[in-house]
PDB file of N, CA and C in Angstrom:
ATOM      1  N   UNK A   1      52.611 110.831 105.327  1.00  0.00           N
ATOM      2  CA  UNK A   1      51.759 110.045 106.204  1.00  0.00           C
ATOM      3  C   UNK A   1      51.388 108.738 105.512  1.00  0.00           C
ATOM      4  N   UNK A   2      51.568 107.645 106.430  1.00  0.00           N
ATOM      5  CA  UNK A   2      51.291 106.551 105.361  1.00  0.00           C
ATOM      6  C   UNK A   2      49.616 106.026 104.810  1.00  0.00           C
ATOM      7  N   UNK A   3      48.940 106.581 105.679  1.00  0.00           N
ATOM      8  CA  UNK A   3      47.312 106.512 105.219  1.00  0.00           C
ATOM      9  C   UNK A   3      46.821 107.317 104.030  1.00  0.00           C
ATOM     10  N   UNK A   4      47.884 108.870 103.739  1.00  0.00           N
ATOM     11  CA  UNK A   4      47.374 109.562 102.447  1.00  0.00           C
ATOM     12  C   UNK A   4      47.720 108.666 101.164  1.00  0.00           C
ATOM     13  N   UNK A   5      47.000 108.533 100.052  1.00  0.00           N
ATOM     14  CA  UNK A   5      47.230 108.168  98.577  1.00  0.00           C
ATOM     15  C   UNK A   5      47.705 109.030  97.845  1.00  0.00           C
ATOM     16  N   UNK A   6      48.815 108.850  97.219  1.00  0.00           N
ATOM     17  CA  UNK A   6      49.331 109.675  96.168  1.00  0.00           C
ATOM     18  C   UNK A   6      48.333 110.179  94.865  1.00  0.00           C
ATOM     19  N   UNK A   7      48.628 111.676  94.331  1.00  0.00           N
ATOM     20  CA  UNK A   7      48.210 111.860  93.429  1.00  0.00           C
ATOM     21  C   UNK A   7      47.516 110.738  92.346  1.00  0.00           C
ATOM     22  N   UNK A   8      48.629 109.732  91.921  1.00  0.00           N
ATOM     23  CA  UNK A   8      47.905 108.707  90.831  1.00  0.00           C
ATOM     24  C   UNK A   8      47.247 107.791  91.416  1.00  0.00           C
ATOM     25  N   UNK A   9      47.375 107.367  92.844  1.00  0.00           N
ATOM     26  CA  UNK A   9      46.248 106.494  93.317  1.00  0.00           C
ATOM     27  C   UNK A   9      45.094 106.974  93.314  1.00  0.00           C
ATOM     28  N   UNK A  10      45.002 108.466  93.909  1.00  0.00           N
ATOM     29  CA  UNK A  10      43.546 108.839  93.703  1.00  0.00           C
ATOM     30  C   UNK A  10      43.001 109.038  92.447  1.00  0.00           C
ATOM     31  N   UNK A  11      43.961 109.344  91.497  1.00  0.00           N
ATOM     32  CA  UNK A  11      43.093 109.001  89.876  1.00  0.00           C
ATOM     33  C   UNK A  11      42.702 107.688  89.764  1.00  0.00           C
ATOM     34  N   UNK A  12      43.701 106.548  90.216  1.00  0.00           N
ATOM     35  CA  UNK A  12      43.053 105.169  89.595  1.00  0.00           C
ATOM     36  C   UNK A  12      42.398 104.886  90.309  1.00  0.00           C
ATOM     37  N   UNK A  13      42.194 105.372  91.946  1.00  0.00           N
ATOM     38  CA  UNK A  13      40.828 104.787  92.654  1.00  0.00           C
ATOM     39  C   UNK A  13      39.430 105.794  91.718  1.00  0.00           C
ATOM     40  N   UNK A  14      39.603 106.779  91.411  1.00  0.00           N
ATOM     41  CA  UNK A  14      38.350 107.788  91.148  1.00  0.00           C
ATOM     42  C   UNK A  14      38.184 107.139  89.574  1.00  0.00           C
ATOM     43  N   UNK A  15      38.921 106.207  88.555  1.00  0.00           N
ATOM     44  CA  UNK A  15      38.560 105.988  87.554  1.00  0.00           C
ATOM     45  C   UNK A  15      38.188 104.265  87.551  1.00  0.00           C
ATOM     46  N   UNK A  16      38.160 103.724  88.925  1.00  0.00           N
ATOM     47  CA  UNK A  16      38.328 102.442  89.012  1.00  0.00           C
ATOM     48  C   UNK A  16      36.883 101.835  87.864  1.00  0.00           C
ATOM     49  N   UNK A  17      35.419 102.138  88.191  1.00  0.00           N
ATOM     50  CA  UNK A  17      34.911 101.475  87.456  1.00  0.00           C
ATOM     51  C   UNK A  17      33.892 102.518  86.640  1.00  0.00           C
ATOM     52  N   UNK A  18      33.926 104.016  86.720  1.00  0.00           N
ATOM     53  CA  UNK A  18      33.986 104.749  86.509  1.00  0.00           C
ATOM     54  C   UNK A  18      34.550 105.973  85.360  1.00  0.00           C
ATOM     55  N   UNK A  19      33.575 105.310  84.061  1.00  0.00           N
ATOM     56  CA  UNK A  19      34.463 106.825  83.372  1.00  0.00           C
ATOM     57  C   UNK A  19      34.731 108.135  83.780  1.00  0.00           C
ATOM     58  N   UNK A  20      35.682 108.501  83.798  1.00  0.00           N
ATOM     59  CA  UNK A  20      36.266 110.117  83.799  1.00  0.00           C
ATOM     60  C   UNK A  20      36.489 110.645  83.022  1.00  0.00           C
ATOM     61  N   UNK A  21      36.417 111.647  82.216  1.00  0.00           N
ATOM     62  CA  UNK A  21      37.415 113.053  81.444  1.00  0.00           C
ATOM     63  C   UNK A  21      38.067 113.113  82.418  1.00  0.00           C
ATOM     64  N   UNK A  22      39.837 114.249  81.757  1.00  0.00           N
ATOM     65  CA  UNK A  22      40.663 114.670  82.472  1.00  0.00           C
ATOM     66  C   UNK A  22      40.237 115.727  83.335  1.00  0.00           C
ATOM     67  N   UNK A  23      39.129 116.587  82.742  1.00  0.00           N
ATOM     68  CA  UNK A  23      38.366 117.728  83.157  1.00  0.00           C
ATOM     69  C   UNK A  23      37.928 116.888  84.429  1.00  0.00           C
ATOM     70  N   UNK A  24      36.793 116.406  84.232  1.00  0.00           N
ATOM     71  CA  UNK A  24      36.193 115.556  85.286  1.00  0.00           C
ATOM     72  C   UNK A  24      37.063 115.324  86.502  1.00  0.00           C
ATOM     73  N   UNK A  25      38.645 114.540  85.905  1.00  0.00           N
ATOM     74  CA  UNK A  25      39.381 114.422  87.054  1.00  0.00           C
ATOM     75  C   UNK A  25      39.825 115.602  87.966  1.00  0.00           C
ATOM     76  N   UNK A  26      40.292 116.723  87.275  1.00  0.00           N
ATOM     77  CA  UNK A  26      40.902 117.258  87.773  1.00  0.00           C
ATOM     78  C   UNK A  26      39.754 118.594  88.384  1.00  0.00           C
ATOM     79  N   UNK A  27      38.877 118.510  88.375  1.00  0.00           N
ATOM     80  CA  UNK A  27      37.423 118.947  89.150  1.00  0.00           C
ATOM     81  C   UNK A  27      37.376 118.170  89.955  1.00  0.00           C
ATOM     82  N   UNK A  28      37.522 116.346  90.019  1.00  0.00           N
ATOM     83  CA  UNK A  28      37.096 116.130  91.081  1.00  0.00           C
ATOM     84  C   UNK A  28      37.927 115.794  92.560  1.00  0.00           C
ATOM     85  N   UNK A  29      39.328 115.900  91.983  1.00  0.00           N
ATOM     86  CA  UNK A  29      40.763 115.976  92.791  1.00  0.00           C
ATOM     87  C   UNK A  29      41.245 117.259  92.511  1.00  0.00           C
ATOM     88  N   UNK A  30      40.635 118.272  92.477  1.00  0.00           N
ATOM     89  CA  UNK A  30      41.553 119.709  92.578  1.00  0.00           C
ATOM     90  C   UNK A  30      42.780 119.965  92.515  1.00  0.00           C
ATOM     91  N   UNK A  31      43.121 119.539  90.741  1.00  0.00           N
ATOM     92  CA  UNK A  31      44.160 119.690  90.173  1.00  0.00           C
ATOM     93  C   UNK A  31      44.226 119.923  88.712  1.00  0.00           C
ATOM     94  N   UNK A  32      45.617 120.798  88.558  1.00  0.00           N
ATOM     95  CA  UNK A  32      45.109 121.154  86.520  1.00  0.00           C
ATOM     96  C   UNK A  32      45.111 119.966  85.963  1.00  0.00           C
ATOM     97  N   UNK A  33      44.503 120.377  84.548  1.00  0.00           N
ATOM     98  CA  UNK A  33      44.188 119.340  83.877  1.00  0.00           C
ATOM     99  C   UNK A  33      45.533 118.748  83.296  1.00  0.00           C
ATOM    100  N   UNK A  34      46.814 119.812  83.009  1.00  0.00           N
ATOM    101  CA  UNK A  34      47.656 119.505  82.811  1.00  0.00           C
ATOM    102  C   UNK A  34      48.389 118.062  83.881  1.00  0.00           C
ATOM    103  N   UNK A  35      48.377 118.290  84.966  1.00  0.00           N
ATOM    104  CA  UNK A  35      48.932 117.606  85.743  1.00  0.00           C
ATOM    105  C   UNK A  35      47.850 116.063  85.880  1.00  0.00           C
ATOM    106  N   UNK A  36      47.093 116.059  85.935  1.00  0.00           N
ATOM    107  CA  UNK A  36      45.825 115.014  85.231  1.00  0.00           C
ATOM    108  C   UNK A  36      46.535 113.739  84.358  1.00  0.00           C
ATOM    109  N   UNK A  37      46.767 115.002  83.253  1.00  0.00           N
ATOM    110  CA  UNK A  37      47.264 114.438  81.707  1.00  0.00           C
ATOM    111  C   UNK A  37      48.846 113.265  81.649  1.00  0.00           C
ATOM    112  N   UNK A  38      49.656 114.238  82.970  1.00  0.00           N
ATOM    113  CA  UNK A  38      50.863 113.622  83.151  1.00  0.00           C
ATOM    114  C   UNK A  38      50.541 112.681  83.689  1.00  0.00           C
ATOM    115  N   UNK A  39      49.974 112.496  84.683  1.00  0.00           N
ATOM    116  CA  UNK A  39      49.514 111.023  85.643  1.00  0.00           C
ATOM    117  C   UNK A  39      48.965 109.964  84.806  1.00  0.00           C
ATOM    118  N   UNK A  40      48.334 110.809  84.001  1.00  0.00           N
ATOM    119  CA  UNK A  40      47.394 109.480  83.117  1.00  0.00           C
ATOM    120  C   UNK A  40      48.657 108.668  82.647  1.00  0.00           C
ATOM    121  N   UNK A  41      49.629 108.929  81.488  1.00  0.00           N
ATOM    122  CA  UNK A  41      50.695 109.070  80.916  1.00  0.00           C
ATOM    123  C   UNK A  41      51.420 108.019  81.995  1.00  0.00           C
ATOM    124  N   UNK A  42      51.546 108.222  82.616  1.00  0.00           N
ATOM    125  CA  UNK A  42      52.046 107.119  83.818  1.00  0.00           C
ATOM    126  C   UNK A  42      51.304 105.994  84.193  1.00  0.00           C
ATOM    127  N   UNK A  43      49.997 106.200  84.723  1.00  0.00           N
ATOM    128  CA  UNK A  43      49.216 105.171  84.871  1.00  0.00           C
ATOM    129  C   UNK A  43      48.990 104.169  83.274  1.00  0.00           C
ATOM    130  N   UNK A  44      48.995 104.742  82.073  1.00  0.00           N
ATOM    131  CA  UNK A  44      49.112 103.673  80.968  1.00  0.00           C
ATOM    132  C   UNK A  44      50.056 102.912  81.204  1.00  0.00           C
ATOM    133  N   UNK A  45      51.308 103.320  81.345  1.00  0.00           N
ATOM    134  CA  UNK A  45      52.317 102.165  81.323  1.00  0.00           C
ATOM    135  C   UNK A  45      52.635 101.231  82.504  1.00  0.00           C
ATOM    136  N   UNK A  46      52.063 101.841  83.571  1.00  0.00           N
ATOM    137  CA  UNK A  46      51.795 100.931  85.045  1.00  0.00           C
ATOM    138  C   UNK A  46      50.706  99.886  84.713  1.00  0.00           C
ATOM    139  N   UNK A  47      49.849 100.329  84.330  1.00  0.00           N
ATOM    140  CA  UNK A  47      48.769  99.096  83.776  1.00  0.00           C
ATOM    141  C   UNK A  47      49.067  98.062  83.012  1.00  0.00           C
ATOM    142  N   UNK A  48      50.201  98.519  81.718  1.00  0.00           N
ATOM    143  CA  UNK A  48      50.518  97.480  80.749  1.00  0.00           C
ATOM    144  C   UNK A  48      51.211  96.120  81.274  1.00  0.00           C
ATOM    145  N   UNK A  49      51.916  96.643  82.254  1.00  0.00           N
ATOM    146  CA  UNK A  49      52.401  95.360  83.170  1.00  0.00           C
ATOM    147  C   UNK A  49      51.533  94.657  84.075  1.00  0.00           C
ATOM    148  N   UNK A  50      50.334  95.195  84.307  1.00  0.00           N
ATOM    149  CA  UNK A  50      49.363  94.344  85.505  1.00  0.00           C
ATOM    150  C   UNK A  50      48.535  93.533  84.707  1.00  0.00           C
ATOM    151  N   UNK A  51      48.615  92.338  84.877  1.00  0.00           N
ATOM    152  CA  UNK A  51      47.868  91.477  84.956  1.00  0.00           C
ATOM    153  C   UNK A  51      46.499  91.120  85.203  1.00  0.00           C
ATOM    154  N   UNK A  52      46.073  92.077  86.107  1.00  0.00           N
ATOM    155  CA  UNK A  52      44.666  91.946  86.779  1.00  0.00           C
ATOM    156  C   UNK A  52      43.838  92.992  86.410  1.00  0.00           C
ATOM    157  N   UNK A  53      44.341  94.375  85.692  1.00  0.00           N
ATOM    158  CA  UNK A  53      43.351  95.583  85.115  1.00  0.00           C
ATOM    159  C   UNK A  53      44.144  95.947  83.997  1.00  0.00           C
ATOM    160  N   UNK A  54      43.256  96.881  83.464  1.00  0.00           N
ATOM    161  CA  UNK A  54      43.480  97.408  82.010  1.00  0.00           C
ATOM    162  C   UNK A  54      42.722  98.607  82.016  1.00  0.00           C
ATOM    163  N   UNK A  55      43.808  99.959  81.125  1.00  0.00           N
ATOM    164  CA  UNK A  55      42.999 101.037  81.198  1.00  0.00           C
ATOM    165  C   UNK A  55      42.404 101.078  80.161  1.00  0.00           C
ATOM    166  N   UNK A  56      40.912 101.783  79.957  1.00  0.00           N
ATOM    167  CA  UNK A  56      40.331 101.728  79.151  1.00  0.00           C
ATOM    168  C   UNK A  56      39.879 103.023  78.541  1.00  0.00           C
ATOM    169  N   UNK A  57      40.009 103.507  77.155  1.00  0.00           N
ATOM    170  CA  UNK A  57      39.891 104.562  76.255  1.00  0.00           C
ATOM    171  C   UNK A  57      38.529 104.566  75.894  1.00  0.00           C
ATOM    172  N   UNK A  58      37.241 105.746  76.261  1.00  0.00           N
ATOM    173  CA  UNK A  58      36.410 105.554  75.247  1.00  0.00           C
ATOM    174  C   UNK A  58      36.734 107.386  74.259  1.00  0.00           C
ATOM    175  N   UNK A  59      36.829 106.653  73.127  1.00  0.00           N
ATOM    176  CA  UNK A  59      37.574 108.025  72.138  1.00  0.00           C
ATOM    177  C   UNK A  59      36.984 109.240  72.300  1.00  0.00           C
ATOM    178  N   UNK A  60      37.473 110.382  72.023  1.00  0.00           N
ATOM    179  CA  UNK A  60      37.060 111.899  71.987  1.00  0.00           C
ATOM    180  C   UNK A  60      36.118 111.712  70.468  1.00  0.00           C
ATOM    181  N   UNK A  61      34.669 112.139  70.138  1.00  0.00           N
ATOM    182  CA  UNK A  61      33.462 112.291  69.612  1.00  0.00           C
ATOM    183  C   UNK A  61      33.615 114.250  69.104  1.00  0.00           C
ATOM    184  N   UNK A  62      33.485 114.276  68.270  1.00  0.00           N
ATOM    185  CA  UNK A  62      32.746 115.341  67.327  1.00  0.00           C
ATOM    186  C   UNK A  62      31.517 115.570  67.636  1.00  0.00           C
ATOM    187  N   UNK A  63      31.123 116.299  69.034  1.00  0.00           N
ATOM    188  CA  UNK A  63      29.913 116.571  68.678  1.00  0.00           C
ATOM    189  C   UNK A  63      28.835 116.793  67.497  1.00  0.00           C
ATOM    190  N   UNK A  64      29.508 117.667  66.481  1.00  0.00           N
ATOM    191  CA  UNK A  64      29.005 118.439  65.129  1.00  0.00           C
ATOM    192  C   UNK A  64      28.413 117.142  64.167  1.00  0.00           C
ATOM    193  N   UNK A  65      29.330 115.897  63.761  1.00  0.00           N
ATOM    194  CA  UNK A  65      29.203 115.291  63.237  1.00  0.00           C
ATOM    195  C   UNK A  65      29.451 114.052  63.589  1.00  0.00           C
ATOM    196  N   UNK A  66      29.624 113.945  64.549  1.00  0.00           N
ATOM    197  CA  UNK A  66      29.595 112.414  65.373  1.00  0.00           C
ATOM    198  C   UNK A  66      30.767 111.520  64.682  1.00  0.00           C
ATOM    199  N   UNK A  67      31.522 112.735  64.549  1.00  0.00           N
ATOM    200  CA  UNK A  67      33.386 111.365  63.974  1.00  0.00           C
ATOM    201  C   UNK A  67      33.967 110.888  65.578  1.00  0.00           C
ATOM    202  N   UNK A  68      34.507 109.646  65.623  1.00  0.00           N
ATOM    203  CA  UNK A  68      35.048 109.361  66.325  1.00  0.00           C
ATOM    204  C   UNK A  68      36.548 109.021  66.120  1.00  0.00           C
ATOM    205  N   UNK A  69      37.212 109.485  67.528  1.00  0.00           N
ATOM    206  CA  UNK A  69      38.954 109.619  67.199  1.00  0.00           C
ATOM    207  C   UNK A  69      39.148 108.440  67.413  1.00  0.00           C
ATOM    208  N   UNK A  70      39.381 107.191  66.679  1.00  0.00           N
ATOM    209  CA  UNK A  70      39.497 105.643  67.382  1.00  0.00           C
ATOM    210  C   UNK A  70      40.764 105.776  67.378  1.00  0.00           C
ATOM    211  N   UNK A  71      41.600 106.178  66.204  1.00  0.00           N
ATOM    212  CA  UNK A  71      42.901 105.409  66.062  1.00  0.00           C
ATOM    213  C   UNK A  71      44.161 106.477  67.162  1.00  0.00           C
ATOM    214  N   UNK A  72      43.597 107.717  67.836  1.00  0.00           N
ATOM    215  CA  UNK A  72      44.313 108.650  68.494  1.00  0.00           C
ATOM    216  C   UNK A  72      44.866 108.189  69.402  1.00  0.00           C
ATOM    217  N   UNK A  73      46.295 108.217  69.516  1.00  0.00           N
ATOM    218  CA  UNK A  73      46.859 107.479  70.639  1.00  0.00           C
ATOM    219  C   UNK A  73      47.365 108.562  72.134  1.00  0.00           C
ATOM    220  N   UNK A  74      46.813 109.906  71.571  1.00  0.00           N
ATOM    221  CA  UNK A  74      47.314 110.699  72.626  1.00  0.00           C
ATOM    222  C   UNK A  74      45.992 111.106  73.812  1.00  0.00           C
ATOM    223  N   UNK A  75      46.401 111.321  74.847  1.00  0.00           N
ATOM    224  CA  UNK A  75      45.483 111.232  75.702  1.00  0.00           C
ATOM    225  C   UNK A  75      44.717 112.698  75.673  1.00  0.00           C
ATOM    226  N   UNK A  76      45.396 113.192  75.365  1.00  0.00           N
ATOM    227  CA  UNK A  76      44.139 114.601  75.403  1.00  0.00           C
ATOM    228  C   UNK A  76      43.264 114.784  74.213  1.00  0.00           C
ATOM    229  N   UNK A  77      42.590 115.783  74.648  1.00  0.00           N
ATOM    230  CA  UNK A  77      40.939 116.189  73.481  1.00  0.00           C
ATOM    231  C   UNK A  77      41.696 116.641  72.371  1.00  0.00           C
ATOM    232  N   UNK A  78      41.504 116.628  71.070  1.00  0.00           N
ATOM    233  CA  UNK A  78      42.255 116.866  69.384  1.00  0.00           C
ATOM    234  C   UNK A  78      40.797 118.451  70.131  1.00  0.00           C
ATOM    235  N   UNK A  79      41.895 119.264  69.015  1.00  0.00           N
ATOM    236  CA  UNK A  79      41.407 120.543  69.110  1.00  0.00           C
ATOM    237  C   UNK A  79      40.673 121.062  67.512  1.00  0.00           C
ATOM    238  N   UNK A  80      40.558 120.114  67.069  1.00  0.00           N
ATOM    239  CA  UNK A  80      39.278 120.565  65.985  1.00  0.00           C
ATOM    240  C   UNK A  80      39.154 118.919  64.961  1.00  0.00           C
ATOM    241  N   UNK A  81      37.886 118.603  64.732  1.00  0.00           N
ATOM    242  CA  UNK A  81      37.511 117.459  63.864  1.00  0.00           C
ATOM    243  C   UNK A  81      37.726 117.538  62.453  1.00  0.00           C
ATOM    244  N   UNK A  82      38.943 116.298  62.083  1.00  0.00           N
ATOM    245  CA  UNK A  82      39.748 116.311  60.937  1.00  0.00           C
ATOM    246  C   UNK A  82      38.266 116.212  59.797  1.00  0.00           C
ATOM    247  N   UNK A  83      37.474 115.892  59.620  1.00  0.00           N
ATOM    248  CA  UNK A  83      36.096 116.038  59.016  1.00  0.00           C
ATOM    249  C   UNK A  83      35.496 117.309  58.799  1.00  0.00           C
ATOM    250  N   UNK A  84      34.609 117.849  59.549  1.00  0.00           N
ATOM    251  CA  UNK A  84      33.802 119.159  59.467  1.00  0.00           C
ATOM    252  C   UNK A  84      34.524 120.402  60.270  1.00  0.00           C
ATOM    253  N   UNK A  85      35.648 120.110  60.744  1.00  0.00           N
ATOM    254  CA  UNK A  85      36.991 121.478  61.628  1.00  0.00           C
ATOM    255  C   UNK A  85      36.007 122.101  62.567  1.00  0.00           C
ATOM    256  N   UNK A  86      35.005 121.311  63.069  1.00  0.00           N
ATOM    257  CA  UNK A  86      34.266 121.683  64.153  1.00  0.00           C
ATOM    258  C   UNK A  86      35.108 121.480  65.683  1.00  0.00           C
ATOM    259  N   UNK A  87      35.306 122.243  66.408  1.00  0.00           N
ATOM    260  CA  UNK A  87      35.715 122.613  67.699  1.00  0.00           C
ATOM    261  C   UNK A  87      35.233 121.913  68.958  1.00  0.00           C
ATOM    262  N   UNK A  88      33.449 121.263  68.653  1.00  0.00           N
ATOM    263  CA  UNK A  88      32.795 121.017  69.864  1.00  0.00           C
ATOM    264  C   UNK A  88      33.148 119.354  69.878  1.00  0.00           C
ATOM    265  N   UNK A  89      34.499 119.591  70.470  1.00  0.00           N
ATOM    266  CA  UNK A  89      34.804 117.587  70.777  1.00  0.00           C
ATOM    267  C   UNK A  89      34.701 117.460  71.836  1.00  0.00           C
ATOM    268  N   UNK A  90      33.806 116.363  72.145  1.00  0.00           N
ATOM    269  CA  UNK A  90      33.609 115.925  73.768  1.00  0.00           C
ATOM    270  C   UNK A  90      35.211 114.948  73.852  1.00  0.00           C
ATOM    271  N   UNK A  91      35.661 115.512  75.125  1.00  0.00           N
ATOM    272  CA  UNK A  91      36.921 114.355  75.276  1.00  0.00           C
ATOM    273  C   UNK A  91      36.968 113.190  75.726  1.00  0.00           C
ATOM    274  N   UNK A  92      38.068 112.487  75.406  1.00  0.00           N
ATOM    275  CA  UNK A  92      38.459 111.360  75.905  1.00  0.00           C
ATOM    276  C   UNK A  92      37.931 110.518  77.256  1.00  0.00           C
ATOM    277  N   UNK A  93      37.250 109.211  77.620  1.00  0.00           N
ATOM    278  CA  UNK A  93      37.023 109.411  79.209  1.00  0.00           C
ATOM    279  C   UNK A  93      37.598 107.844  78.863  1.00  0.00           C
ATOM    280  N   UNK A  94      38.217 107.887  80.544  1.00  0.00           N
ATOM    281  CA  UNK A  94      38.965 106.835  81.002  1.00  0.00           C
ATOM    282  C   UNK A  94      38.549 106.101  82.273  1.00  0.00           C
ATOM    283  N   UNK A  95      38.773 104.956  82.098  1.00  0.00           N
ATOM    284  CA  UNK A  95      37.957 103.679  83.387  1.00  0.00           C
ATOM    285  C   UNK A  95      39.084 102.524  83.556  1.00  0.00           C
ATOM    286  N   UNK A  96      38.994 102.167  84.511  1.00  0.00           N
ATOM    287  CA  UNK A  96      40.713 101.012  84.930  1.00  0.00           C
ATOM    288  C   UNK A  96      39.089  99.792  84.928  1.00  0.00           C
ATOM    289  N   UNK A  97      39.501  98.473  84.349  1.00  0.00           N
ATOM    290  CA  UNK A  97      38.445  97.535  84.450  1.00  0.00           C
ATOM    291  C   UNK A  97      39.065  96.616  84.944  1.00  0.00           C
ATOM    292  N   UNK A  98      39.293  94.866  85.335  1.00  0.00           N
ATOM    293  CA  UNK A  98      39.507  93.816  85.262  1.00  0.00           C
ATOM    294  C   UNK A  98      39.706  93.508  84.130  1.00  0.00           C
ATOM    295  N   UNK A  99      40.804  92.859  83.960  1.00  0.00           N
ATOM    296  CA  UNK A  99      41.128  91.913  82.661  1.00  0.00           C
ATOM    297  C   UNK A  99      40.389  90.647  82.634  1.00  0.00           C
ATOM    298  N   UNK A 100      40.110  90.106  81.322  1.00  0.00           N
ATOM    299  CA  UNK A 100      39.380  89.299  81.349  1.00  0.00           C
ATOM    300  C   UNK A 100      40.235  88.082  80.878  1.00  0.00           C
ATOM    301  N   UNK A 101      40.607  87.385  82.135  1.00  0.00           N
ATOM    302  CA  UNK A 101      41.366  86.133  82.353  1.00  0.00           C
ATOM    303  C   UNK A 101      40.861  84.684  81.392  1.00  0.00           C
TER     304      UNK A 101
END
């Protein structure tokens, strides 16, 4: 139908100005997180060519000790903090912004 949005439109409309987790996303479009993860993965490299937005990373946090993953280039939550091997990492959340021309 040409009025429905595809799977990744409704992620980049639901992350337009809006941080998300993948969790978040896929709670709020009723879909696994796995399938989330793949879209994201797509939407990075659709963005790198636009001109007019940019996706934006704020890093997965160590609850325990407040390390932050800056330099992680993979989109999902690291499953224990290279610091204190604490478990409680808040993940990754993602927002599409305007580039700043």
């Amino acid at each position: 139908m040409p009025g429905e949005l595809t799977d990744r439109q409704r992620i980049m409309q639901a992350i337009e100005n809006l941080p998300c987790s993948v969790r978040d996303l896929a709670h709020q479009l009723a879909m696994p997180e796995r399938q989330v993860e793949e879209h994201l993965a797509h939407i990075v490299r659709s963005l790198a060519n636009d001109a007019t937005r940019r996706l934006l990373m704020e890093p997965a946090v160590c609850e325990h000790c407040e390390f932050v993953f800056k330099s992680r280039s993979r989109l999902t939550r690291p499953s224990r903090c290279p610091r204190c091997q604490s478990e409680r990492i808040a993940a990754p959340r993602f927002a599409i912004r305007a580039k700043d021309v």
